[in-house]
N, C-alpha and C. Protein backbone atom coordinates (compact mmCIF):
# COMPACT_ATOMS: atom_id res chain seq x y z
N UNK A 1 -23.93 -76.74 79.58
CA UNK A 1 -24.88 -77.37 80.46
C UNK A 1 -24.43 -78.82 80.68
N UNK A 2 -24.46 -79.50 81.97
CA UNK A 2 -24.23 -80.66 81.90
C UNK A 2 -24.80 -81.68 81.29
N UNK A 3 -23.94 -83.10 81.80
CA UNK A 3 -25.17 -84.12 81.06
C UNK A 3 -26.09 -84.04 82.70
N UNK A 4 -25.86 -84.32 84.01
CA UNK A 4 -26.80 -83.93 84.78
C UNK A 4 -28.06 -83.19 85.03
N UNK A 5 -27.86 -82.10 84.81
CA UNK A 5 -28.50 -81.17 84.60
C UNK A 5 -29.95 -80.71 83.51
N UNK A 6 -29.14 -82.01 82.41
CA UNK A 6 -29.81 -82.43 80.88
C UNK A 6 -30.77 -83.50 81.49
N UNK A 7 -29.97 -84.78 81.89
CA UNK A 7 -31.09 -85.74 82.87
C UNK A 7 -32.28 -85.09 83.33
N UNK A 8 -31.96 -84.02 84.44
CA UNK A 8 -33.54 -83.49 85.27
C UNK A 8 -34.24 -82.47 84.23
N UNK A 9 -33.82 -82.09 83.17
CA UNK A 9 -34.59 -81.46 82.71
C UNK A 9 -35.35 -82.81 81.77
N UNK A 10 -35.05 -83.21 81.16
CA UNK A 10 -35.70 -84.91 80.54
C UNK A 10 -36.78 -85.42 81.69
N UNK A 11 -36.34 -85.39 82.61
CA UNK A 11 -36.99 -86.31 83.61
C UNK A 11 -38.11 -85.46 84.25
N UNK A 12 -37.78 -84.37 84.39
CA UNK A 12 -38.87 -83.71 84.86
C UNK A 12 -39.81 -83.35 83.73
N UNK A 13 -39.36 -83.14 82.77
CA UNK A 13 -40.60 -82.88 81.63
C UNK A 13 -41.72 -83.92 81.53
N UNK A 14 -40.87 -85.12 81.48
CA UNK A 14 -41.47 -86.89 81.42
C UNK A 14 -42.82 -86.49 82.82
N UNK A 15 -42.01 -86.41 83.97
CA UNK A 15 -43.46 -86.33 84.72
C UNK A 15 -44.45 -85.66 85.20
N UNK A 16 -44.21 -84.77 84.65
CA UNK A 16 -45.27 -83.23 84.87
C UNK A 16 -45.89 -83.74 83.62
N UNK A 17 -45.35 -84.14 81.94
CA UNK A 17 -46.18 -84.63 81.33
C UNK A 17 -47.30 -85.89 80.97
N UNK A 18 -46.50 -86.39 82.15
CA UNK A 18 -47.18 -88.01 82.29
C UNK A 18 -47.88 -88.10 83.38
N UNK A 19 -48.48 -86.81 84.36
CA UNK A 19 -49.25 -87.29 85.47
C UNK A 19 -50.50 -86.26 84.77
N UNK A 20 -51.20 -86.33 83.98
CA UNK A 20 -52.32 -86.02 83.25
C UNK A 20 -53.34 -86.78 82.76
N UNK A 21 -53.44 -87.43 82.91
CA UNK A 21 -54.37 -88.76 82.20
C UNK A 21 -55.63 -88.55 82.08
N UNK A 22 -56.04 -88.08 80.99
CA UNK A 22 -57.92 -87.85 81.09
C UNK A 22 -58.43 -87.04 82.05
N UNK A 23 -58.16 -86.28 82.84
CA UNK A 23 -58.07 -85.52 83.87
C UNK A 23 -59.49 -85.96 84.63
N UNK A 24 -60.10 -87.06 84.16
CA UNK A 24 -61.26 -86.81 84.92
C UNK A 24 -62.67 -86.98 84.16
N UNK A 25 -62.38 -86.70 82.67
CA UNK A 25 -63.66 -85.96 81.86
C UNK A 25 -64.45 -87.02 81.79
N UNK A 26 -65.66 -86.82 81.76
CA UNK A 26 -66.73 -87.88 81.54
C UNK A 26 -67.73 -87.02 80.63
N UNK A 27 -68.42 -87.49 79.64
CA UNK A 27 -69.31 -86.65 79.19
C UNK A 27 -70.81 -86.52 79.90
N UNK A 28 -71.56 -85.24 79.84
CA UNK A 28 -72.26 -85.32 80.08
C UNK A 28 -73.84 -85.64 79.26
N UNK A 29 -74.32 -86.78 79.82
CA UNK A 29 -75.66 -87.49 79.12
C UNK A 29 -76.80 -87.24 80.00
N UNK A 30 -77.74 -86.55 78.84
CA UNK A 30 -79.21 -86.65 79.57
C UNK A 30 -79.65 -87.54 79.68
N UNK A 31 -80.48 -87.76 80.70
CA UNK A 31 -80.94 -88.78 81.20
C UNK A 31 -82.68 -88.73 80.55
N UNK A 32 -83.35 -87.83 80.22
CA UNK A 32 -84.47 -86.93 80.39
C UNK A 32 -85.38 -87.99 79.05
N UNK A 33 -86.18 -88.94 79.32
CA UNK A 33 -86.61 -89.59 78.05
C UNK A 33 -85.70 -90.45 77.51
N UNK A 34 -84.64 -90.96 78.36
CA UNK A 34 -83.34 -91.93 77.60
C UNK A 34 -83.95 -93.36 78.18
N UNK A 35 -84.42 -94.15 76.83
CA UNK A 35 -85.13 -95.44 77.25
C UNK A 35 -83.85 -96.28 77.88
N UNK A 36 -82.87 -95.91 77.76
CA UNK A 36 -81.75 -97.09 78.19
C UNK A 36 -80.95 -96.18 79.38
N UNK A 37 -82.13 -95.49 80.60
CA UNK A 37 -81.48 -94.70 81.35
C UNK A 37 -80.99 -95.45 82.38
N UNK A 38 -81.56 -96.48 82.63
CA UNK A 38 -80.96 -97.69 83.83
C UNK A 38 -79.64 -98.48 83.60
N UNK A 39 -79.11 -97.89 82.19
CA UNK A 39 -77.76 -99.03 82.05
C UNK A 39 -76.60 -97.89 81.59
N UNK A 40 -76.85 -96.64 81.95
CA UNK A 40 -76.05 -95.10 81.48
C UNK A 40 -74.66 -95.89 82.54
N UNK A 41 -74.67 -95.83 83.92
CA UNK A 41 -73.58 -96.06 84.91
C UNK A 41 -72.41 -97.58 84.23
N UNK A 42 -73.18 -98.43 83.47
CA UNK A 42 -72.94 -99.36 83.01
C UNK A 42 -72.04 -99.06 81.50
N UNK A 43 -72.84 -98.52 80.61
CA UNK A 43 -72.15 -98.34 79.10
C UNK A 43 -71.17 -97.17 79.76
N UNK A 44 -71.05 -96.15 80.69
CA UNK A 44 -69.91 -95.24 80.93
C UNK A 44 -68.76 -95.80 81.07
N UNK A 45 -68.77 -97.09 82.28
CA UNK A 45 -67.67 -97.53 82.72
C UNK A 45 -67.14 -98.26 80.97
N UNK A 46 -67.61 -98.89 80.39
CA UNK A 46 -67.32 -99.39 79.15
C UNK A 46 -66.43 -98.87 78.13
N UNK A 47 -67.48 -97.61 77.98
CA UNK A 47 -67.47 -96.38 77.10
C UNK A 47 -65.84 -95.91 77.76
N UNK A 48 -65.56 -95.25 78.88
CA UNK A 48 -64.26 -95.10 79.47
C UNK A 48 -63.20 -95.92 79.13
N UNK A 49 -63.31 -97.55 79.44
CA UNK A 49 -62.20 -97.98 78.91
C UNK A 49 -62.13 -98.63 77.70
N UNK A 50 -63.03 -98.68 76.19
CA UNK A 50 -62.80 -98.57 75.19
C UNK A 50 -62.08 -96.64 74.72
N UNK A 51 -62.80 -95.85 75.61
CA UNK A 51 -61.83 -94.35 75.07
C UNK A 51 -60.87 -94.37 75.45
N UNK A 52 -60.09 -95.47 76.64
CA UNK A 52 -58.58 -95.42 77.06
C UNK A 52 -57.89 -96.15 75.94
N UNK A 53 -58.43 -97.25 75.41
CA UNK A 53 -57.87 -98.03 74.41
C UNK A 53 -57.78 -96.90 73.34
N UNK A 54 -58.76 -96.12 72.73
CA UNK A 54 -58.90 -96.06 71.05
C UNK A 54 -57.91 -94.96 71.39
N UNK A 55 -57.21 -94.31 72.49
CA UNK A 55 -57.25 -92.95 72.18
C UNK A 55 -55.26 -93.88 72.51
N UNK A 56 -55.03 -94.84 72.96
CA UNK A 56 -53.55 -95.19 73.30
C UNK A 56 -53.31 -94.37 74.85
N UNK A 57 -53.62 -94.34 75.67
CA UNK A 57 -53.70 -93.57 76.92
C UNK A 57 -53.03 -92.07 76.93
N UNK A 58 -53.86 -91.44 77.79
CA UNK A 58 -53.06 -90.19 77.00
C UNK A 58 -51.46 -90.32 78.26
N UNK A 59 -51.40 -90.89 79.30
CA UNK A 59 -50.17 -90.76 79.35
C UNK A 59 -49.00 -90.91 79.27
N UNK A 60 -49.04 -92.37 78.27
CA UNK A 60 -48.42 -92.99 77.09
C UNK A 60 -48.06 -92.26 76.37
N UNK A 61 -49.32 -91.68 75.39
CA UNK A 61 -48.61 -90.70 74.44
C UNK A 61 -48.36 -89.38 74.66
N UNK A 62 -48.18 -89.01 76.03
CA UNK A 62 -47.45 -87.98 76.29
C UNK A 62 -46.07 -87.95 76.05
N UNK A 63 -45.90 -89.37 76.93
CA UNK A 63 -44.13 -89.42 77.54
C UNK A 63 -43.67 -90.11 75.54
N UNK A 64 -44.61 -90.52 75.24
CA UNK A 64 -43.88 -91.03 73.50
C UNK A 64 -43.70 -89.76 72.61
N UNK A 65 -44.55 -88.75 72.95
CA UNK A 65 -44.19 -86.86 72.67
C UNK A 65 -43.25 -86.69 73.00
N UNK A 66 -43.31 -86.24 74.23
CA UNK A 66 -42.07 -86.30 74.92
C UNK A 66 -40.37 -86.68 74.76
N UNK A 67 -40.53 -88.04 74.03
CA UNK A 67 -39.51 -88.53 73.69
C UNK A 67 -39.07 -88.02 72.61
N UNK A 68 -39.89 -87.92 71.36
CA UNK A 68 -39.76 -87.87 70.23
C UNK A 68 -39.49 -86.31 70.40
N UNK A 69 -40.19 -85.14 71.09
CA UNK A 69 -39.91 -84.04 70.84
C UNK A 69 -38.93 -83.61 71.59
N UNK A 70 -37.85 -84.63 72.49
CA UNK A 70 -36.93 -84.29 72.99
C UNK A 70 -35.14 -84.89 71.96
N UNK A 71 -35.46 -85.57 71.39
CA UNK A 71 -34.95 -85.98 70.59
C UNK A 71 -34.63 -84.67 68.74
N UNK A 72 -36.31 -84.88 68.37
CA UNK A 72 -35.94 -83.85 67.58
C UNK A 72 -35.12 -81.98 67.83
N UNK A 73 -36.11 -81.51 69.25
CA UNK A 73 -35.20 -80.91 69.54
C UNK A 73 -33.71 -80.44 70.16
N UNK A 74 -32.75 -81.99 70.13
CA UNK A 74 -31.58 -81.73 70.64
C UNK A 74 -30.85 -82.03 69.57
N UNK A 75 -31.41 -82.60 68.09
CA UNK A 75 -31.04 -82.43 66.92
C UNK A 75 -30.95 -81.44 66.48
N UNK A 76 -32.10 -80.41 66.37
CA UNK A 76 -32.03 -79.00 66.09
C UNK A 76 -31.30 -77.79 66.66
N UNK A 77 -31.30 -78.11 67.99
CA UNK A 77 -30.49 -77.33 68.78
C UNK A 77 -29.00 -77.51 68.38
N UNK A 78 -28.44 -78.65 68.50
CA UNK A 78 -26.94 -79.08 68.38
C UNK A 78 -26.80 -78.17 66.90
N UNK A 79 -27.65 -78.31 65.71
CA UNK A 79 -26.89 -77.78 64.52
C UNK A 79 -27.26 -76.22 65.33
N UNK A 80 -28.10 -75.53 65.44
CA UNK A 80 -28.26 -74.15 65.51
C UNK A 80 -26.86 -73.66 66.59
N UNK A 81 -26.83 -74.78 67.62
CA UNK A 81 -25.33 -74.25 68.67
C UNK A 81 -23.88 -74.53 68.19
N UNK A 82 -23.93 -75.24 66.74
CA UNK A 82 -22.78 -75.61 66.10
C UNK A 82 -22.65 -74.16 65.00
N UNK A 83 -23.43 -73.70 65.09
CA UNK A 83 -23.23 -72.20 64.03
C UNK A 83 -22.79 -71.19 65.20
N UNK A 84 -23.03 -71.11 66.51
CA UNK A 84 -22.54 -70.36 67.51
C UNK A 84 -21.91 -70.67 68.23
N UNK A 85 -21.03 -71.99 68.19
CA UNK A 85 -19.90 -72.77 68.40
C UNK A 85 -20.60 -73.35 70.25
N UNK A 86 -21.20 -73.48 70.38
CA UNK A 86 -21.43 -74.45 71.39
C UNK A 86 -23.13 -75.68 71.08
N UNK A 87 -22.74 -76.57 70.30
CA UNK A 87 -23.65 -77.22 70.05
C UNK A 87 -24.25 -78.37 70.98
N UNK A 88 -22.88 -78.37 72.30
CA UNK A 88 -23.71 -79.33 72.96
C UNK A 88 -25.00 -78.44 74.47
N UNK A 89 -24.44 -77.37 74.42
CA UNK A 89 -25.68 -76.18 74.79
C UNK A 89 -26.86 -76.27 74.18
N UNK A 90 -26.66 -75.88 72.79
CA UNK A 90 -27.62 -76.08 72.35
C UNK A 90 -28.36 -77.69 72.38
N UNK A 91 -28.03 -78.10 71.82
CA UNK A 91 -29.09 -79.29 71.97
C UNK A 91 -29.54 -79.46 73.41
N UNK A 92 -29.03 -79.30 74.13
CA UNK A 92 -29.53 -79.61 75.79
C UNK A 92 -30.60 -78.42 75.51
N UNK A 93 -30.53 -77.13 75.25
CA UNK A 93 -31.45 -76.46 75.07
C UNK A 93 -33.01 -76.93 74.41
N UNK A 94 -32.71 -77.22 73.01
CA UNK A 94 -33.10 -78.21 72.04
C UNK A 94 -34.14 -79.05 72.65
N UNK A 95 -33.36 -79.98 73.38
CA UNK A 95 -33.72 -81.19 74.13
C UNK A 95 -35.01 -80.76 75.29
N UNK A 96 -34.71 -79.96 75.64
CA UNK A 96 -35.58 -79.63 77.53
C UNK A 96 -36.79 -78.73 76.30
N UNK A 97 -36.60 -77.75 75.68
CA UNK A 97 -37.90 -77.17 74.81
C UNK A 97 -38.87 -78.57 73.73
N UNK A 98 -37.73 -79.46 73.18
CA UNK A 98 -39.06 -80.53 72.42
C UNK A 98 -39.31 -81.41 73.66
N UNK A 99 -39.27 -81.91 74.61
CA UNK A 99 -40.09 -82.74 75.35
C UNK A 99 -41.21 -81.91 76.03
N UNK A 100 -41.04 -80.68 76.21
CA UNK A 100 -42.04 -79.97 76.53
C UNK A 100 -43.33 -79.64 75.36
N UNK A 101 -42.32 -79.34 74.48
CA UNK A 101 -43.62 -79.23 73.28
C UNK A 101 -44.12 -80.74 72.64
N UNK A 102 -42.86 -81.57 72.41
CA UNK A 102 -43.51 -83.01 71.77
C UNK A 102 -45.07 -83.27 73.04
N UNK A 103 -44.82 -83.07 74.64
CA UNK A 103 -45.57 -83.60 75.07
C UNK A 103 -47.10 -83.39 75.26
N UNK A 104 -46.74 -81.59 75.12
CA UNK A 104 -48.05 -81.17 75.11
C UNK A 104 -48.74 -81.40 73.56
N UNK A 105 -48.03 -81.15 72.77
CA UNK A 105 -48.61 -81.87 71.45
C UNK A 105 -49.26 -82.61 71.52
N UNK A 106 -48.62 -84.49 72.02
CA UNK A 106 -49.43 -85.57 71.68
C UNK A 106 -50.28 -85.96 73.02
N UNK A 107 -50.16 -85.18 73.79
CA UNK A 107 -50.78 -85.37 74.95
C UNK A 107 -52.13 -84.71 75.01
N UNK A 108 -52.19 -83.57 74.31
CA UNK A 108 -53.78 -82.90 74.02
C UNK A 108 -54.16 -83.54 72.62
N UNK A 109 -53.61 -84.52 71.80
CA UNK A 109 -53.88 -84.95 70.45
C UNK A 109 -54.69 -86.15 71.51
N UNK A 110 -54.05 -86.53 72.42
CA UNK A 110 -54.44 -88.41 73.08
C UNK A 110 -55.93 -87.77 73.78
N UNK A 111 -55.69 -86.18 74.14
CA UNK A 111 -57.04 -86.17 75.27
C UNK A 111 -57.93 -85.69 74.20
N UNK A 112 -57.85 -85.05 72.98
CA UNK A 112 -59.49 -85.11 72.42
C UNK A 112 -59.65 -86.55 71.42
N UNK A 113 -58.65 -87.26 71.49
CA UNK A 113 -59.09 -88.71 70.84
C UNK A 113 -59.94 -89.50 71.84
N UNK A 114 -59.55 -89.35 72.99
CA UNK A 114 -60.42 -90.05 74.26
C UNK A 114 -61.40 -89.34 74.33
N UNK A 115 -61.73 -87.58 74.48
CA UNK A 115 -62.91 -86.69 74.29
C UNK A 115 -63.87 -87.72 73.23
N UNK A 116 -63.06 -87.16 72.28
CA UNK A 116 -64.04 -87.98 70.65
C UNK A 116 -64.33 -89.26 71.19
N UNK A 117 -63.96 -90.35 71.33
CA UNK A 117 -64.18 -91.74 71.47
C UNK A 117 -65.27 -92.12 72.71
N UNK A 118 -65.50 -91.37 73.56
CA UNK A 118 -66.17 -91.63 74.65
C UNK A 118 -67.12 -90.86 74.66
N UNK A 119 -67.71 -89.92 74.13
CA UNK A 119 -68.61 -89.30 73.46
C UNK A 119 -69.28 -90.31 72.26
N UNK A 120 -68.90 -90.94 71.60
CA UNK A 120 -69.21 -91.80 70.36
C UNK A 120 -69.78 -92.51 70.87
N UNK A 121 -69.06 -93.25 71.46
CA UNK A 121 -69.37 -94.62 72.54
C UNK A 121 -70.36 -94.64 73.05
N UNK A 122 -71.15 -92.97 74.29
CA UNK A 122 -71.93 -93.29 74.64
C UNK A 122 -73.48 -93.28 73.79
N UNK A 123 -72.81 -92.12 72.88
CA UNK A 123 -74.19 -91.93 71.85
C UNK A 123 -74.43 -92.76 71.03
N UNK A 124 -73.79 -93.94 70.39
CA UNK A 124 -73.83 -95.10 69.72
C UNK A 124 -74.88 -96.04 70.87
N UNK A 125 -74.83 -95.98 71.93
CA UNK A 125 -75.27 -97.15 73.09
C UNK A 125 -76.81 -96.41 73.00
N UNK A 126 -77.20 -95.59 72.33
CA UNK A 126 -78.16 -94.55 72.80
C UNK A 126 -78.86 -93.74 73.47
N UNK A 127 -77.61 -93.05 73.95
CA UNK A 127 -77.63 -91.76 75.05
C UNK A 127 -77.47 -90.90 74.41
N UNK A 128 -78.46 -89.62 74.97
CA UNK A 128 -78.00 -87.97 74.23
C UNK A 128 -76.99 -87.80 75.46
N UNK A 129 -75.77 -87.18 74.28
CA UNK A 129 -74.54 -86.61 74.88
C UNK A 129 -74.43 -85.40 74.86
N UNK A 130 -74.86 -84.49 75.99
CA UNK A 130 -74.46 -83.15 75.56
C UNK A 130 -73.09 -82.10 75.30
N UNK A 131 -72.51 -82.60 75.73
CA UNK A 131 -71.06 -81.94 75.53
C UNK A 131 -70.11 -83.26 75.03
């Protein structure tokens, strides 16, 4: 496999794993008897970007997955393709399977740390959070 070829597979993993970011989630809070229901639009926006902080963004720690699991796997690969005499196959192999897995790893580790944290956030402010 080339080193070309090795590039777009790196590079494309990087941004299919790095255009994910929180996809959106907001929790949902009753409103129903919530004495602090006039300042919910207020502690969300808050609540949101303290869960971007606590959680390290998740599309940060995608592409830092990413890295790391593209790395470990072109380590692993190279010895496993050095026992079947082409080790720089392998690791390119190696390489394109851990950025895919490093990313989805720390990339669903970053989205229930932001889940958890923004959920906390709002129920600490004293909102019932239902999900």
């Amino acid at each position: 496999m080339s080193k070309l070829k090795i590039c777009f597979i790196l590079a494309g993993g990087l941004l299919i794993s790095g255009c994910y970011s929180s996809g959106g989630w907001t929790p949902t809070v009753d409103s129903y008897n919530d004495p602090n229901a006039r300042v919910i639009n207020q502690d969300m926006n808050d609540c949101e970007q303290l869960a971007n902080h606590a959680s390290g963004g998740t599309a940060k720690e995608t592409a830092i997955g990413a890295g790391v699991g593209g790395l470990i796997g072109s380590a692993a690969g190279a010895a496993i393709g050095a026992l079947t005499g082409s080790p720089a196959s392998g690791a390119a192999i190696g390489a394109a399977a851990g950025v895919f897995g490093g990313a989805a790893k720390q990339g669903f580790s970053a989205e229930e740390e932001y889940k958890r944290a923004y959920s906390n956030c709002i129920r600490n402010r004293g909102h019932r959070v239902v999900n």
